[in-house]
PDB file of N, CA and C in Angstrom:
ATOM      1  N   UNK A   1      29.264  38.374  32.312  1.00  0.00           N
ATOM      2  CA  UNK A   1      28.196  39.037  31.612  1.00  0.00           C
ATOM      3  C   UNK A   1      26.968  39.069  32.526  1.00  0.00           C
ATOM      4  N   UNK A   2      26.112  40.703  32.595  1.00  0.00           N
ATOM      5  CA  UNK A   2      25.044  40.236  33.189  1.00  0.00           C
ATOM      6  C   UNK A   2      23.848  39.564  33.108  1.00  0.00           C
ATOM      7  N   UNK A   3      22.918  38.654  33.565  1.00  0.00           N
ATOM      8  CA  UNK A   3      22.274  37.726  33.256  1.00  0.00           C
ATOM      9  C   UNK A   3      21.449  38.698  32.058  1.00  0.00           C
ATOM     10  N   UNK A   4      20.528  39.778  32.343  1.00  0.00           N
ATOM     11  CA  UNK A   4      19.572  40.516  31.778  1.00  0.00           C
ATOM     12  C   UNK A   4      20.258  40.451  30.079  1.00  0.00           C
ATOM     13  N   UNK A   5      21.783  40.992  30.099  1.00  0.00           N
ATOM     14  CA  UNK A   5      22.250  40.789  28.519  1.00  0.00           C
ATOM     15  C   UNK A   5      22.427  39.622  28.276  1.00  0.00           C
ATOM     16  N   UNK A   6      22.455  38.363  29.265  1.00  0.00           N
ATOM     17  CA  UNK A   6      22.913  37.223  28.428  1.00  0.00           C
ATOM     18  C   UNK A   6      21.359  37.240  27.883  1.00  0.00           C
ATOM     19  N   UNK A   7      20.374  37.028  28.534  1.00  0.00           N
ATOM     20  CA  UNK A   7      19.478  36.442  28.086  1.00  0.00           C
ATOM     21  C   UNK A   7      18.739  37.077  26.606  1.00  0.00           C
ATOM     22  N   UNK A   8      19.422  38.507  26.355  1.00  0.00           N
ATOM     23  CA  UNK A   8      19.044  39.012  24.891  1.00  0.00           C
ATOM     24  C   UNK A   8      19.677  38.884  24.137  1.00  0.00           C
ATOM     25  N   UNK A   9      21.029  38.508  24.118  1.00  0.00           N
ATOM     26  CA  UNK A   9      21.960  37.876  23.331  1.00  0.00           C
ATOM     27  C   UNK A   9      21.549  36.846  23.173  1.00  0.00           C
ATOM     28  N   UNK A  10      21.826  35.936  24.101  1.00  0.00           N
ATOM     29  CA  UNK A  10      21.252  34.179  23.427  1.00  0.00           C
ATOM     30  C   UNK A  10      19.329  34.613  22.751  1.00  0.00           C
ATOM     31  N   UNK A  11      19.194  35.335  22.829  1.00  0.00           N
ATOM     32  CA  UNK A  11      17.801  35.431  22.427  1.00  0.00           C
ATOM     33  C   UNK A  11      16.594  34.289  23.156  1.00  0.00           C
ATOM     34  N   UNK A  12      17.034  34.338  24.251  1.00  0.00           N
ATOM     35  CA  UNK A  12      15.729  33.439  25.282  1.00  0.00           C
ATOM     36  C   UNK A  12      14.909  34.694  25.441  1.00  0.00           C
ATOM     37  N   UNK A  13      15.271  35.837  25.644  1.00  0.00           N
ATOM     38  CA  UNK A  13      14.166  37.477  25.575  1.00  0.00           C
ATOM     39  C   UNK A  13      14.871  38.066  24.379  1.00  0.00           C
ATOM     40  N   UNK A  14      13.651  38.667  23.851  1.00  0.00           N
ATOM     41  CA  UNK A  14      13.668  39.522  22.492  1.00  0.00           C
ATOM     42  C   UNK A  14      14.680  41.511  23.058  1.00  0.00           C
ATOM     43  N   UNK A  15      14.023  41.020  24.475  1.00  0.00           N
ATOM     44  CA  UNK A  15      14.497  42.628  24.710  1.00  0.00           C
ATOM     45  C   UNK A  15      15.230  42.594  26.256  1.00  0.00           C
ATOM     46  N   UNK A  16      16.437  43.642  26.052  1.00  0.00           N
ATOM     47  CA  UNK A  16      17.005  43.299  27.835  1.00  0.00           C
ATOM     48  C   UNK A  16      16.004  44.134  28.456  1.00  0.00           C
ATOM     49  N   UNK A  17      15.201  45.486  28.119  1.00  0.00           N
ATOM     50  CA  UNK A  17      14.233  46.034  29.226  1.00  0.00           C
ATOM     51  C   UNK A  17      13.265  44.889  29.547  1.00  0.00           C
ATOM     52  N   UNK A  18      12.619  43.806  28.774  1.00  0.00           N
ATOM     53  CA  UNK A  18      11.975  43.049  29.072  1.00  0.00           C
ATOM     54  C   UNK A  18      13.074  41.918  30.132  1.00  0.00           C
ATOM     55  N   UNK A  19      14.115  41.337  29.907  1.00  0.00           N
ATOM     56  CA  UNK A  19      14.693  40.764  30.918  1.00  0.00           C
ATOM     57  C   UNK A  19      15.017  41.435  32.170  1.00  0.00           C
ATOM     58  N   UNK A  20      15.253  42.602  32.279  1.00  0.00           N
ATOM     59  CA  UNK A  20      15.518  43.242  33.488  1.00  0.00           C
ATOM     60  C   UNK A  20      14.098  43.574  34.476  1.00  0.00           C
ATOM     61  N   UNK A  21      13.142  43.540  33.757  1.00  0.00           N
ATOM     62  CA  UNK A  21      11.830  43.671  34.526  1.00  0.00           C
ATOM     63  C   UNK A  21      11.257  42.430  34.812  1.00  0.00           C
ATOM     64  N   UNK A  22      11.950  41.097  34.447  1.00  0.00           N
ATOM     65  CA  UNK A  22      11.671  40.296  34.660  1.00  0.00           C
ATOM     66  C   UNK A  22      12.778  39.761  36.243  1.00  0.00           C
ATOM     67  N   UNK A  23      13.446  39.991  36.072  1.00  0.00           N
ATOM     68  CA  UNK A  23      14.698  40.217  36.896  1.00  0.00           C
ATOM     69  C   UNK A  23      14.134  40.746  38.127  1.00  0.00           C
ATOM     70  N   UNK A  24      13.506  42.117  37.814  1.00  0.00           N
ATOM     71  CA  UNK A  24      13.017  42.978  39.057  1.00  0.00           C
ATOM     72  C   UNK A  24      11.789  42.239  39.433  1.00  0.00           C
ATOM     73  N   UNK A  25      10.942  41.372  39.026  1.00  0.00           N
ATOM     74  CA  UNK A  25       9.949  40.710  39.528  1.00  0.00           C
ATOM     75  C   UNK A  25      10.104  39.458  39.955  1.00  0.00           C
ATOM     76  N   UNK A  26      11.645  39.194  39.926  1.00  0.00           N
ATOM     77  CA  UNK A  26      11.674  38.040  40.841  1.00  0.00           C
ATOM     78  C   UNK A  26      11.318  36.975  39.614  1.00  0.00           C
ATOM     79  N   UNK A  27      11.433  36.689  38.668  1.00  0.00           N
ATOM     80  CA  UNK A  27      11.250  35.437  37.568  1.00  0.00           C
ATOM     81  C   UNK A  27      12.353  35.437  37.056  1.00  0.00           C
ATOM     82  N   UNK A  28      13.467  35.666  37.477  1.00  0.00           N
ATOM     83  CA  UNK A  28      15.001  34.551  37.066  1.00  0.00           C
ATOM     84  C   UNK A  28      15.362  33.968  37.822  1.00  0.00           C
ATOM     85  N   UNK A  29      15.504  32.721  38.261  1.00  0.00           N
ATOM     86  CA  UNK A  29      16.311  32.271  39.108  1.00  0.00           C
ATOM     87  C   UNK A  29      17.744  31.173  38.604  1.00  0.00           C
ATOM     88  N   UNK A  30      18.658  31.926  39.163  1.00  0.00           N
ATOM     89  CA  UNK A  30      20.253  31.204  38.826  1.00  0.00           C
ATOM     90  C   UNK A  30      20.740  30.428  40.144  1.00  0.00           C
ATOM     91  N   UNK A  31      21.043  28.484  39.793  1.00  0.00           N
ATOM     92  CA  UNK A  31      21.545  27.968  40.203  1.00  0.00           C
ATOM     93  C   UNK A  31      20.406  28.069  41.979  1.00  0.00           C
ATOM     94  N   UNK A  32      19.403  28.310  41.816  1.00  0.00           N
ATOM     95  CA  UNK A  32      18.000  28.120  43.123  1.00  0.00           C
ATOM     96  C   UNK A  32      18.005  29.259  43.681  1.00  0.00           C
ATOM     97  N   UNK A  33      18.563  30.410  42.672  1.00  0.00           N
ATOM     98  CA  UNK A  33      18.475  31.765  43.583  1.00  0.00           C
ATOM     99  C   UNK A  33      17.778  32.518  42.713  1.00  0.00           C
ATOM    100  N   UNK A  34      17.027  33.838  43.464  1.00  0.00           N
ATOM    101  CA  UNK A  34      16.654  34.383  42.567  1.00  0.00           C
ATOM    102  C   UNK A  34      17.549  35.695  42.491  1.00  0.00           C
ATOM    103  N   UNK A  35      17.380  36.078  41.454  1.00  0.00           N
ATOM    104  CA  UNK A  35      18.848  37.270  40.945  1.00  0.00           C
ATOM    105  C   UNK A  35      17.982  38.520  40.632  1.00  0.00           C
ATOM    106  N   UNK A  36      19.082  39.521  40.546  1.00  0.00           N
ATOM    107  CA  UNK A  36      18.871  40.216  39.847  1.00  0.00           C
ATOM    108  C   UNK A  36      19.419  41.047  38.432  1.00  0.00           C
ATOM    109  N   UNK A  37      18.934  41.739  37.909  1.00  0.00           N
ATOM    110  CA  UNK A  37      19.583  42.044  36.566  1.00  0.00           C
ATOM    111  C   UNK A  37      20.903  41.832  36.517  1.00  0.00           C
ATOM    112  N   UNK A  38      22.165  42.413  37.613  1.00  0.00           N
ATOM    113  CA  UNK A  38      23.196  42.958  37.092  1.00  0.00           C
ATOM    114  C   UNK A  38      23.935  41.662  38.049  1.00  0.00           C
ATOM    115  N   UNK A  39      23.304  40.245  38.196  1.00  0.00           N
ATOM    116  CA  UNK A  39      24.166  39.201  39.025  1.00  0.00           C
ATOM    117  C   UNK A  39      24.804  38.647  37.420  1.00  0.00           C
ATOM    118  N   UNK A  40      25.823  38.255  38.099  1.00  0.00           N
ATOM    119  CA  UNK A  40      26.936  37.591  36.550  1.00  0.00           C
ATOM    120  C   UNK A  40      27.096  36.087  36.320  1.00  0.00           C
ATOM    121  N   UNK A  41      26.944  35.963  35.092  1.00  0.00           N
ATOM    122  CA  UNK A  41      26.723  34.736  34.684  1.00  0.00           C
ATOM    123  C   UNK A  41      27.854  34.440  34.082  1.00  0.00           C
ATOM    124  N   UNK A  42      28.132  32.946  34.700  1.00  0.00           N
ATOM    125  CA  UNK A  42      29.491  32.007  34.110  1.00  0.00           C
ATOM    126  C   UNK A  42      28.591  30.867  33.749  1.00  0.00           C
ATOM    127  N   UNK A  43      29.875  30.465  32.810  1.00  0.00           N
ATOM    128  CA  UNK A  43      29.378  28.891  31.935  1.00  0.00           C
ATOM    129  C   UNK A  43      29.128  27.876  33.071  1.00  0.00           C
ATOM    130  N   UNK A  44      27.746  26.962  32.859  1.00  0.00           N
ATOM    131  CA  UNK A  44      28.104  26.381  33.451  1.00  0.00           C
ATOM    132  C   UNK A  44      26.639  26.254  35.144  1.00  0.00           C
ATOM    133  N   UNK A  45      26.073  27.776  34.801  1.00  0.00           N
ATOM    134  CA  UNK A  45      25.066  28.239  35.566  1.00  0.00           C
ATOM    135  C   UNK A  45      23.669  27.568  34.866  1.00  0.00           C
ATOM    136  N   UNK A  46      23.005  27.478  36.287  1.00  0.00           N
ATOM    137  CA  UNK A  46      21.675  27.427  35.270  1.00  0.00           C
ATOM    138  C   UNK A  46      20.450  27.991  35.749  1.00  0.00           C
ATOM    139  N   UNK A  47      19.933  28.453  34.486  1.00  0.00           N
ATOM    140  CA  UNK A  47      18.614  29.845  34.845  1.00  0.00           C
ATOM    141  C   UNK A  47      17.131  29.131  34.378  1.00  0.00           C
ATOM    142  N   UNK A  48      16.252  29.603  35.134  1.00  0.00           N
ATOM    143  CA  UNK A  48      15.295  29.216  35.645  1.00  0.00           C
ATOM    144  C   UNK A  48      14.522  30.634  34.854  1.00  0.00           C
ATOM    145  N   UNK A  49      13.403  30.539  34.053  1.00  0.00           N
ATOM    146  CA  UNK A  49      12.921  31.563  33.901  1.00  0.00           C
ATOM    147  C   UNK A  49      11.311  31.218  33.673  1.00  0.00           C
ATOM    148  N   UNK A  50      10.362  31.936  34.321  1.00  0.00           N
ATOM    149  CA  UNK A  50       9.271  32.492  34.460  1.00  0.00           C
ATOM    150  C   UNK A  50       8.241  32.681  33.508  1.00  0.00           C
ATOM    151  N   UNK A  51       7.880  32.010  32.165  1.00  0.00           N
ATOM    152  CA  UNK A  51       7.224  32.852  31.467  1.00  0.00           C
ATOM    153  C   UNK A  51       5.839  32.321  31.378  1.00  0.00           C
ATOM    154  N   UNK A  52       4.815  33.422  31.572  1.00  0.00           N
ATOM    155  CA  UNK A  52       3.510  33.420  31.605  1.00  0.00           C
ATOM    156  C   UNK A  52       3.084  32.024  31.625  1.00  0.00           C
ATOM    157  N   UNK A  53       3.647  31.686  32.963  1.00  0.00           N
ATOM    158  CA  UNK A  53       2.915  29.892  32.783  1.00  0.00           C
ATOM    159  C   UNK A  53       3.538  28.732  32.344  1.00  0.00           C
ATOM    160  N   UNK A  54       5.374  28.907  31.673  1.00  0.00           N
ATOM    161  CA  UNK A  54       5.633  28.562  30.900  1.00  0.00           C
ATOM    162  C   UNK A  54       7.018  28.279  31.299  1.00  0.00           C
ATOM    163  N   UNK A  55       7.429  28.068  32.674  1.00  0.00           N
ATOM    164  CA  UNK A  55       8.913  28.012  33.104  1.00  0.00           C
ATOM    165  C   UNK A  55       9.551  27.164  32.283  1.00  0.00           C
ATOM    166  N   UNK A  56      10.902  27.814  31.929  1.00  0.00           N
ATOM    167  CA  UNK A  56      12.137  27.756  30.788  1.00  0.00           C
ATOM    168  C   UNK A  56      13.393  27.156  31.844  1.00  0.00           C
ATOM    169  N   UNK A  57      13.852  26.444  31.454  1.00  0.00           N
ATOM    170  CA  UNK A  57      15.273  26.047  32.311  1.00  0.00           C
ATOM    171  C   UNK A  57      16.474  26.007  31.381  1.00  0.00           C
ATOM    172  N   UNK A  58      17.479  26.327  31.192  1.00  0.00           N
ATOM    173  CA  UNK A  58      18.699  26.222  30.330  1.00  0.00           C
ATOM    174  C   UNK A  58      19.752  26.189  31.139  1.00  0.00           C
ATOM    175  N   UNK A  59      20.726  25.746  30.298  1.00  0.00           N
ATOM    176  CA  UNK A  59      22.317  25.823  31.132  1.00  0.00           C
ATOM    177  C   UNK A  59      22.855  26.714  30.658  1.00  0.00           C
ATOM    178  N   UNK A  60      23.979  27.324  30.987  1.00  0.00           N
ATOM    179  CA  UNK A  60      24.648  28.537  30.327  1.00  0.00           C
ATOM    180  C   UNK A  60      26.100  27.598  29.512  1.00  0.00           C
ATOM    181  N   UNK A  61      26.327  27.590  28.344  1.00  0.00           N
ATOM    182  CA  UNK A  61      27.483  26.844  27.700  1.00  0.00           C
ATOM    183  C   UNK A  61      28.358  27.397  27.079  1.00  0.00           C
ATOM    184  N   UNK A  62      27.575  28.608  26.524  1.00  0.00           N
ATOM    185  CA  UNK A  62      29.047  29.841  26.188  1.00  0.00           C
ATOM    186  C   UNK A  62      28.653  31.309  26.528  1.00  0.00           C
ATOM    187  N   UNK A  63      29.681  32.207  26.870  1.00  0.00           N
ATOM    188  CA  UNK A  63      29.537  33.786  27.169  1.00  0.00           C
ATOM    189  C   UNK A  63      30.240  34.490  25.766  1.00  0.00           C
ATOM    190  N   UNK A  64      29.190  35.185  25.149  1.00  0.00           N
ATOM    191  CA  UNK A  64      29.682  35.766  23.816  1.00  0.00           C
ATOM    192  C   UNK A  64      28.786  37.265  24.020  1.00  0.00           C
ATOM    193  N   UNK A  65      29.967  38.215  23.701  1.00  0.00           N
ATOM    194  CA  UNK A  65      29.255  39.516  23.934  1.00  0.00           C
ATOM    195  C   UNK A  65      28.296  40.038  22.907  1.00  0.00           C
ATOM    196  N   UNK A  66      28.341  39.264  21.708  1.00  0.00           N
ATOM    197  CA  UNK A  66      28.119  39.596  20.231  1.00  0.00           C
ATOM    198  C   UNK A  66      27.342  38.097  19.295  1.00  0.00           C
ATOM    199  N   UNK A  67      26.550  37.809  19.818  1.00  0.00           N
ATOM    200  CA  UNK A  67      26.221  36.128  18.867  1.00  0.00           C
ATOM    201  C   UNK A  67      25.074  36.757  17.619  1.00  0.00           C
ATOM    202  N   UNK A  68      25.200  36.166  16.675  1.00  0.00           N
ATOM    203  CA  UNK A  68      24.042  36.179  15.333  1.00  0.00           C
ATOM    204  C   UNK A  68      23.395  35.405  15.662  1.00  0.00           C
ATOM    205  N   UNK A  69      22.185  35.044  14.767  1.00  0.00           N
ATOM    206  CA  UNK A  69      21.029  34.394  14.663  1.00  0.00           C
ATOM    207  C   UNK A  69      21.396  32.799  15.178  1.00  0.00           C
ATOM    208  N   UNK A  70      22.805  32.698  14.217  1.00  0.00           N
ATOM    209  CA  UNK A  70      22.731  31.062  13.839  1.00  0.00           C
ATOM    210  C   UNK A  70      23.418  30.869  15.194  1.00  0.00           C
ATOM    211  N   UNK A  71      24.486  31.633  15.787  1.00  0.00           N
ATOM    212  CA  UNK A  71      25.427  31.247  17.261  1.00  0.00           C
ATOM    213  C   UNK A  71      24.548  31.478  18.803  1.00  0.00           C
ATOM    214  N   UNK A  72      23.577  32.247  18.626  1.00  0.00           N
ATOM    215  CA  UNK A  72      22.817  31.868  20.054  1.00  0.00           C
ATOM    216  C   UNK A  72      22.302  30.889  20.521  1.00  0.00           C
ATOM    217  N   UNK A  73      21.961  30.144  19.504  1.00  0.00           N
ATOM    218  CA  UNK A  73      21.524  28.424  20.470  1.00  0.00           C
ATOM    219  C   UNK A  73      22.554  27.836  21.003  1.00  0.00           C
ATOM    220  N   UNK A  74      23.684  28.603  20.564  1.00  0.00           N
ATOM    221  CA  UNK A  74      24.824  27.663  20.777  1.00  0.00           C
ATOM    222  C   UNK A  74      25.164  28.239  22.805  1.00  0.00           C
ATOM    223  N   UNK A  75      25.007  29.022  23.029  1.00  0.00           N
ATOM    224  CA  UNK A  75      24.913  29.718  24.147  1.00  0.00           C
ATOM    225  C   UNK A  75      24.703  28.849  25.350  1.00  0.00           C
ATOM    226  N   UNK A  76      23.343  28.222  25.031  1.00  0.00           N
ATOM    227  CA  UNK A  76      22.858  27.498  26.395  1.00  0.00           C
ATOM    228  C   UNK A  76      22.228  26.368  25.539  1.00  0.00           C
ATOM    229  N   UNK A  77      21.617  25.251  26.749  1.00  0.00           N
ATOM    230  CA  UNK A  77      20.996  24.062  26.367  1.00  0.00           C
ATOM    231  C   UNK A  77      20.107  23.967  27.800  1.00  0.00           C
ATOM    232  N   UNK A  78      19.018  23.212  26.509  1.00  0.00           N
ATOM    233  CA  UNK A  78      17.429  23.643  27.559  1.00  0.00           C
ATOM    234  C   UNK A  78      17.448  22.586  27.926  1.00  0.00           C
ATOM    235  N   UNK A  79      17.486  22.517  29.525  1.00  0.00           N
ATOM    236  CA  UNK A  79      17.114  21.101  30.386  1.00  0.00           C
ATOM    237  C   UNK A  79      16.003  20.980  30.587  1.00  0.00           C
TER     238      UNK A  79
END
């Protein structure tokens, strides 16, 4: 899956145009790299994200193309 959809699926971003422009500015970084939108994420990775002051770290724990409200936390765990 690409990082930009994981991260609107698990709902860490409300929107993938907002993850992919985040992507293009260089504020994801997977496993000490920085990526871009369409790099692929396996269980097991961990993303580094950027926000206004506010860097986010999680692990990636499941790939689901489709999660609800209650199954996206289940996704990742915030280190």
């Amino acid at each position: 899956m690409r990082v930009d959809k994981f991260l609107k699926v698990s709902r860490i971003i409300k929107r993938r145009t907002v993850a992919n422009e985040a992507c293009d500015n260089d504020r994801i970084v997977v496993n000490d790299r920085i990526v871009k939108a369409s790099y692929q994420v396996k269980v097991g990775d961990i993303i580094e994200i950027e926000f206004g002051g506010k860097p986010v770290k999680v692990e990636v724990l499941d790939l689901n193309e489709h999660a609800t409200k209650a199954d996206a936390p289940l996704m990742y765990r915030q280190v």
